[in-house]
Protein backbone atom coordinates (compact mmCIF):
# COMPACT_ATOMS: atom_id res chain seq x y z
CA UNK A 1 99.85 15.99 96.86
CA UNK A 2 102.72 17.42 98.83
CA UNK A 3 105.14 19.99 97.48
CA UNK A 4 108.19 18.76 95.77
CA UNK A 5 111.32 19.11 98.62
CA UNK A 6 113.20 23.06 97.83
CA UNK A 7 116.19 22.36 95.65
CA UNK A 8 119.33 23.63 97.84
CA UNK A 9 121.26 25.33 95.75
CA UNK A 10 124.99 24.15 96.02
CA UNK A 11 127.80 26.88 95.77
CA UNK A 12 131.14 25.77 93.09
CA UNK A 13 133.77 26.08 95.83
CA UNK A 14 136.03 27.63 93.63
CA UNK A 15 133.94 30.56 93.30
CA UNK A 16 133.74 30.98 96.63
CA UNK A 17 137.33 30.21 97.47
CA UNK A 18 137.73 33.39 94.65
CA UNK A 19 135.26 35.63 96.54
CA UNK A 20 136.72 34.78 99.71
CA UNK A 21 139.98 35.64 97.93
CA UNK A 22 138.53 39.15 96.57
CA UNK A 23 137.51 39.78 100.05
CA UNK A 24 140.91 39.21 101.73
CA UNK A 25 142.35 41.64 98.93
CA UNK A 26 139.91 44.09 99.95
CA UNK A 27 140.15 44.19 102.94
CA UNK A 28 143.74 43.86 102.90
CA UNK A 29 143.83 47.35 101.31
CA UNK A 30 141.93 49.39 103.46
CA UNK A 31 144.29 48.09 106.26
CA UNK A 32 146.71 49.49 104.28
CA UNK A 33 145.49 52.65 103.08
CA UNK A 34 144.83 53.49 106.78
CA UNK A 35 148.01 52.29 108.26
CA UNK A 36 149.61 54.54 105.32
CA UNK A 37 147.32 57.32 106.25
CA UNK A 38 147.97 57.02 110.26
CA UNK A 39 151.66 57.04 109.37
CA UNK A 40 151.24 60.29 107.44
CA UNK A 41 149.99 62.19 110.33
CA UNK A 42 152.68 60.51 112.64
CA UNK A 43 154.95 62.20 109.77
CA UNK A 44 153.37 65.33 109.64
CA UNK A 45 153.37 66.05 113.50
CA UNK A 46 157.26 65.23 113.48
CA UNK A 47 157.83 67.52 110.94
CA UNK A 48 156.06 70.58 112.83
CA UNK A 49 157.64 69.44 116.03
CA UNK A 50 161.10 69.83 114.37
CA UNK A 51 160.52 72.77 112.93
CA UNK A 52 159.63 74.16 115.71
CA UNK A 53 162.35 72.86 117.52
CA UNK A 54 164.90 73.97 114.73
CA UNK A 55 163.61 77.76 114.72
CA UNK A 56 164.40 77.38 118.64
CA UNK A 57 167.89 76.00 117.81
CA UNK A 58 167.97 79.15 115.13
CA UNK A 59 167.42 81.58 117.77
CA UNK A 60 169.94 80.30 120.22
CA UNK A 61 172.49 80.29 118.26
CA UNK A 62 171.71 83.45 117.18
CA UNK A 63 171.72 84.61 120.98
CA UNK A 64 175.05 82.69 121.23
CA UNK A 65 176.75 85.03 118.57
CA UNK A 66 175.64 87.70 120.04
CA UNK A 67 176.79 86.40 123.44
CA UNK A 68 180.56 85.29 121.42
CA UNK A 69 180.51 88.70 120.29
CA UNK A 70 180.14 90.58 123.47
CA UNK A 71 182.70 88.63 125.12
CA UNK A 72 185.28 89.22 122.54
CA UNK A 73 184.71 92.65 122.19
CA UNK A 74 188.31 94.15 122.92
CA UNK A 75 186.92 96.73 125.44
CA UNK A 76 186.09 94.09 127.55
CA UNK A 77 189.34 91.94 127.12
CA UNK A 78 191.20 95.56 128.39
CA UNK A 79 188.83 96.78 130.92
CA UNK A 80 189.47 92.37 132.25
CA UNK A 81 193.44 92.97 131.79
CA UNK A 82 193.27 96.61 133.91
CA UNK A 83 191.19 95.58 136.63
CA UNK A 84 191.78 91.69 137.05
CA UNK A 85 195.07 91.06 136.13
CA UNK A 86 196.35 94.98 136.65
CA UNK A 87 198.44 95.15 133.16
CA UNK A 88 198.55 98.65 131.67
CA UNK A 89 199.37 99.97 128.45
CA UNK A 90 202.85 99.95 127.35
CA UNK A 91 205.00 103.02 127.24
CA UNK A 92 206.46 103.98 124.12
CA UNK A 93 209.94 103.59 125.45
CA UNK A 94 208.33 100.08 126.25
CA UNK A 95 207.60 98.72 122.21
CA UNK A 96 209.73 97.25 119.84
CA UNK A 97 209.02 97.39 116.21
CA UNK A 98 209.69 93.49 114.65
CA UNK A 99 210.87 93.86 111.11
């Protein structure tokens, strides 16, 4: 007396077409979630790097006023105009008064 064959067991193909669907979806989001997570360090990284880099900016132009300032400062411009360019002061016999 031999044992009756094992019944396979078949599978409803749309069930596992769904699963296989599920699975996709699944999967699908993780992809996502760590794309959108790698793309939030990326972010964060250029963010520092341009703060940085606008402090820096801050600070030049800061030491560029200061530069600006010292050039324009009107001792300099005579002290330039008496020793370069040897102009003096007028006279008073030397100014006219524009009304």
């Amino acid at each position: 007396m031999g044992d009756p064959p094992p019944k396979t067991r078949r599978r409803n193909p749309r069930i596992v077409a769904v699963w296989i669907c599920l699975l996709c979806v699944v999967i699908a989001e993780l992809l996502v979630y760590t794309w959108v997570r790698v793309q939030w360090f990326q972010v964060g990284y250029e963010i520092s790097n341009l703060t940085k880099e606008q402090q820096h900016l801050n600070e030049l132009q800061a030491n560029l006023k200061v530069e600006l300032a010292r050039l324009r400062a009107p001792q300099r411009i005579i002290r330039i105009a008496q020793e370069k360019l040897h102009l003096t002061l007028p006279a008073s016999n030397q100014m006219m008064v524009m009304p």
